[in-house]
C-alpha atoms as a PDB file:
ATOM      1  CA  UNK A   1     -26.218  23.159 -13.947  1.00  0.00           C
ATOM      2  CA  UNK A   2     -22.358  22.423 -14.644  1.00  0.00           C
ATOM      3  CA  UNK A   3     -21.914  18.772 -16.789  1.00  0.00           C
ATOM      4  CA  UNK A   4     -20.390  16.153 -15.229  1.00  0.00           C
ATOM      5  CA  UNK A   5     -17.071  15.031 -17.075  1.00  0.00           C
ATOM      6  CA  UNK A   6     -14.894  12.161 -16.764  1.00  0.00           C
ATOM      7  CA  UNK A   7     -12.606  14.813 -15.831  1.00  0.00           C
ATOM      8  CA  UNK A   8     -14.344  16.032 -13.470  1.00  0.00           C
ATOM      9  CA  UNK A   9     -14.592  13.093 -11.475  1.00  0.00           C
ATOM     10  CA  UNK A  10     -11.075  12.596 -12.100  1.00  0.00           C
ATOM     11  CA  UNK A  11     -10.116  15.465 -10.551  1.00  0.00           C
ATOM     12  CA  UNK A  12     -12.195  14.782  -7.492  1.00  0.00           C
ATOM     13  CA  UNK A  13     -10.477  11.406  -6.915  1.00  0.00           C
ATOM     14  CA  UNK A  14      -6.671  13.110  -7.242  1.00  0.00           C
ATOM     15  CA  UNK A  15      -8.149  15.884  -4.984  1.00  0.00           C
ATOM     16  CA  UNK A  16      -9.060  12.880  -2.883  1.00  0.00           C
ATOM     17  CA  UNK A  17      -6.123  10.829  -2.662  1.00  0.00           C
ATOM     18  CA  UNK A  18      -3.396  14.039  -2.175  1.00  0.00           C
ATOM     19  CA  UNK A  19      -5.310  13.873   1.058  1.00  0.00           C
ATOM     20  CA  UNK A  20      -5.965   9.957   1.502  1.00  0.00           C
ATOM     21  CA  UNK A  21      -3.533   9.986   4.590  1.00  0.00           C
ATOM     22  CA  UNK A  22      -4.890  12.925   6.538  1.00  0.00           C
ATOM     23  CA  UNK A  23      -8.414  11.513   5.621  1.00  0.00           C
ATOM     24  CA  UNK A  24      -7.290   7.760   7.163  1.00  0.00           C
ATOM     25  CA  UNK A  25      -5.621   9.761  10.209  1.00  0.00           C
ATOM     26  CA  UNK A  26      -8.599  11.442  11.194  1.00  0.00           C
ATOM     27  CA  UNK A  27     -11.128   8.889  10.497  1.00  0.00           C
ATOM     28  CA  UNK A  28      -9.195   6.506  12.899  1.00  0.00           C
ATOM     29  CA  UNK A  29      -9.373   9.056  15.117  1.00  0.00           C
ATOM     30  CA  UNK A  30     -13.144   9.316  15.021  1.00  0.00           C
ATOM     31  CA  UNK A  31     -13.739   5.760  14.870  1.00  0.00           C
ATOM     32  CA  UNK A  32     -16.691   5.556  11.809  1.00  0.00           C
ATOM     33  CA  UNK A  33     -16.020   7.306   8.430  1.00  0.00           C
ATOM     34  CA  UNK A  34     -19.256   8.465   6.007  1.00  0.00           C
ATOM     35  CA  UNK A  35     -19.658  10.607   2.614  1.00  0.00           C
ATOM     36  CA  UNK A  36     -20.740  13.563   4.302  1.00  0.00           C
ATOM     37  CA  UNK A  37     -18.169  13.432   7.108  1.00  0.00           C
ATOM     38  CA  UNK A  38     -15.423  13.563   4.880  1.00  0.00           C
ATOM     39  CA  UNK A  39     -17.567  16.531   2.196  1.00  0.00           C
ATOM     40  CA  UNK A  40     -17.322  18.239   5.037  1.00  0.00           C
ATOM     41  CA  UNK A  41     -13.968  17.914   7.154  1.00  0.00           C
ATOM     42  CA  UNK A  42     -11.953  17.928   4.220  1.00  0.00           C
ATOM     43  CA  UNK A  43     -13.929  20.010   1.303  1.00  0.00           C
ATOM     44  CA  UNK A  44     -14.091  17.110  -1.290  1.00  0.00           C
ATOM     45  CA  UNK A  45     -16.928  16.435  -3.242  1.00  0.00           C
ATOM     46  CA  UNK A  46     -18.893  13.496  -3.361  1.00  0.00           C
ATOM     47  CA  UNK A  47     -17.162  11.361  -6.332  1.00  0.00           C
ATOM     48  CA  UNK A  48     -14.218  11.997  -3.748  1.00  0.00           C
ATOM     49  CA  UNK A  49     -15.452  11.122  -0.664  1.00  0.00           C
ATOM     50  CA  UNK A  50     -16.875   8.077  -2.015  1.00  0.00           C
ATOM     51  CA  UNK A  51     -13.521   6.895  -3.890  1.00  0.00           C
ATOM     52  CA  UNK A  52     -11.432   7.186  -1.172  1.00  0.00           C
ATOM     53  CA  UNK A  53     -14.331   5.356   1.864  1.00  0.00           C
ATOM     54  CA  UNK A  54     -14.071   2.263  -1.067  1.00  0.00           C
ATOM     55  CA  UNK A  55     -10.575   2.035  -1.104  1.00  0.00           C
ATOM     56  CA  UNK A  56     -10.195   2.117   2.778  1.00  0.00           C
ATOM     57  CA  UNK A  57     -12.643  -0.985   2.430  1.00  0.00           C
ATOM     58  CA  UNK A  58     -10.901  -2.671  -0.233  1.00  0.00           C
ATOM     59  CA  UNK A  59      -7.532  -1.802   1.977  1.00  0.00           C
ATOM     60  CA  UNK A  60      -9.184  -3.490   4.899  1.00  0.00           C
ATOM     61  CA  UNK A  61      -9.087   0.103   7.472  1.00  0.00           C
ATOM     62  CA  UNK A  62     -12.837   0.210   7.430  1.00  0.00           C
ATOM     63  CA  UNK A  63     -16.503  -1.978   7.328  1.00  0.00           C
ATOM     64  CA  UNK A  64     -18.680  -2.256   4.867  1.00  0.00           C
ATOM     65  CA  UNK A  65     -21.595   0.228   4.673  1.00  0.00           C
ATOM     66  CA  UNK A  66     -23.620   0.025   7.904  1.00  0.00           C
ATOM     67  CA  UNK A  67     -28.017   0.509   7.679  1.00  0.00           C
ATOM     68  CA  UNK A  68     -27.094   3.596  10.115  1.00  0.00           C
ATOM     69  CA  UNK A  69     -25.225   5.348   6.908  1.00  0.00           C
ATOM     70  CA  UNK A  70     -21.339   4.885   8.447  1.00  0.00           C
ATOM     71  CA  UNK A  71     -18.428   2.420   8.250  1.00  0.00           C
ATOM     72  CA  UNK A  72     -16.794   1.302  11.077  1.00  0.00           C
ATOM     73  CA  UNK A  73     -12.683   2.237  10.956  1.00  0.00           C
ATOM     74  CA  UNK A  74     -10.836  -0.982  12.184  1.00  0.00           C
END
């Protein structure tokens, strides 16, 4: 099993945000936005995913986490 580095996660979140736009775009699009939704539209990892759903809530474009396992876009 490969350690998890601060760099690691690091990258993910640049990964992540080089695509922040097209992630927003699409998500608007599709009207919810979840972890494994954007794993697998956009090929992020996890530490990715989740960095960039948080800062759509702290930017106001989505909910907070629903019991179903989504956020609601806005």
């Amino acid at each position: 099993m490969n350690e998890i580095t601060q760099e690691y996660i690091d990258d993910s979140i640049k990964k992540a945000n080089g695509i922040y736009d097209e992630i927003v775009g699409k998500a608007k699009s599709n009207g919810v936005i979840y972890v494994e939704w954007v794993m697998r539209t956009f090929s992020v990892n996890w530490y990715g995913a989740s960095y960039v759903i948080e800062r759509m809530e702290d930017e106001g474009l989505c909910g907070s986490w629903q019991k179903e396992g989504y956020r609601k876009m806005f």
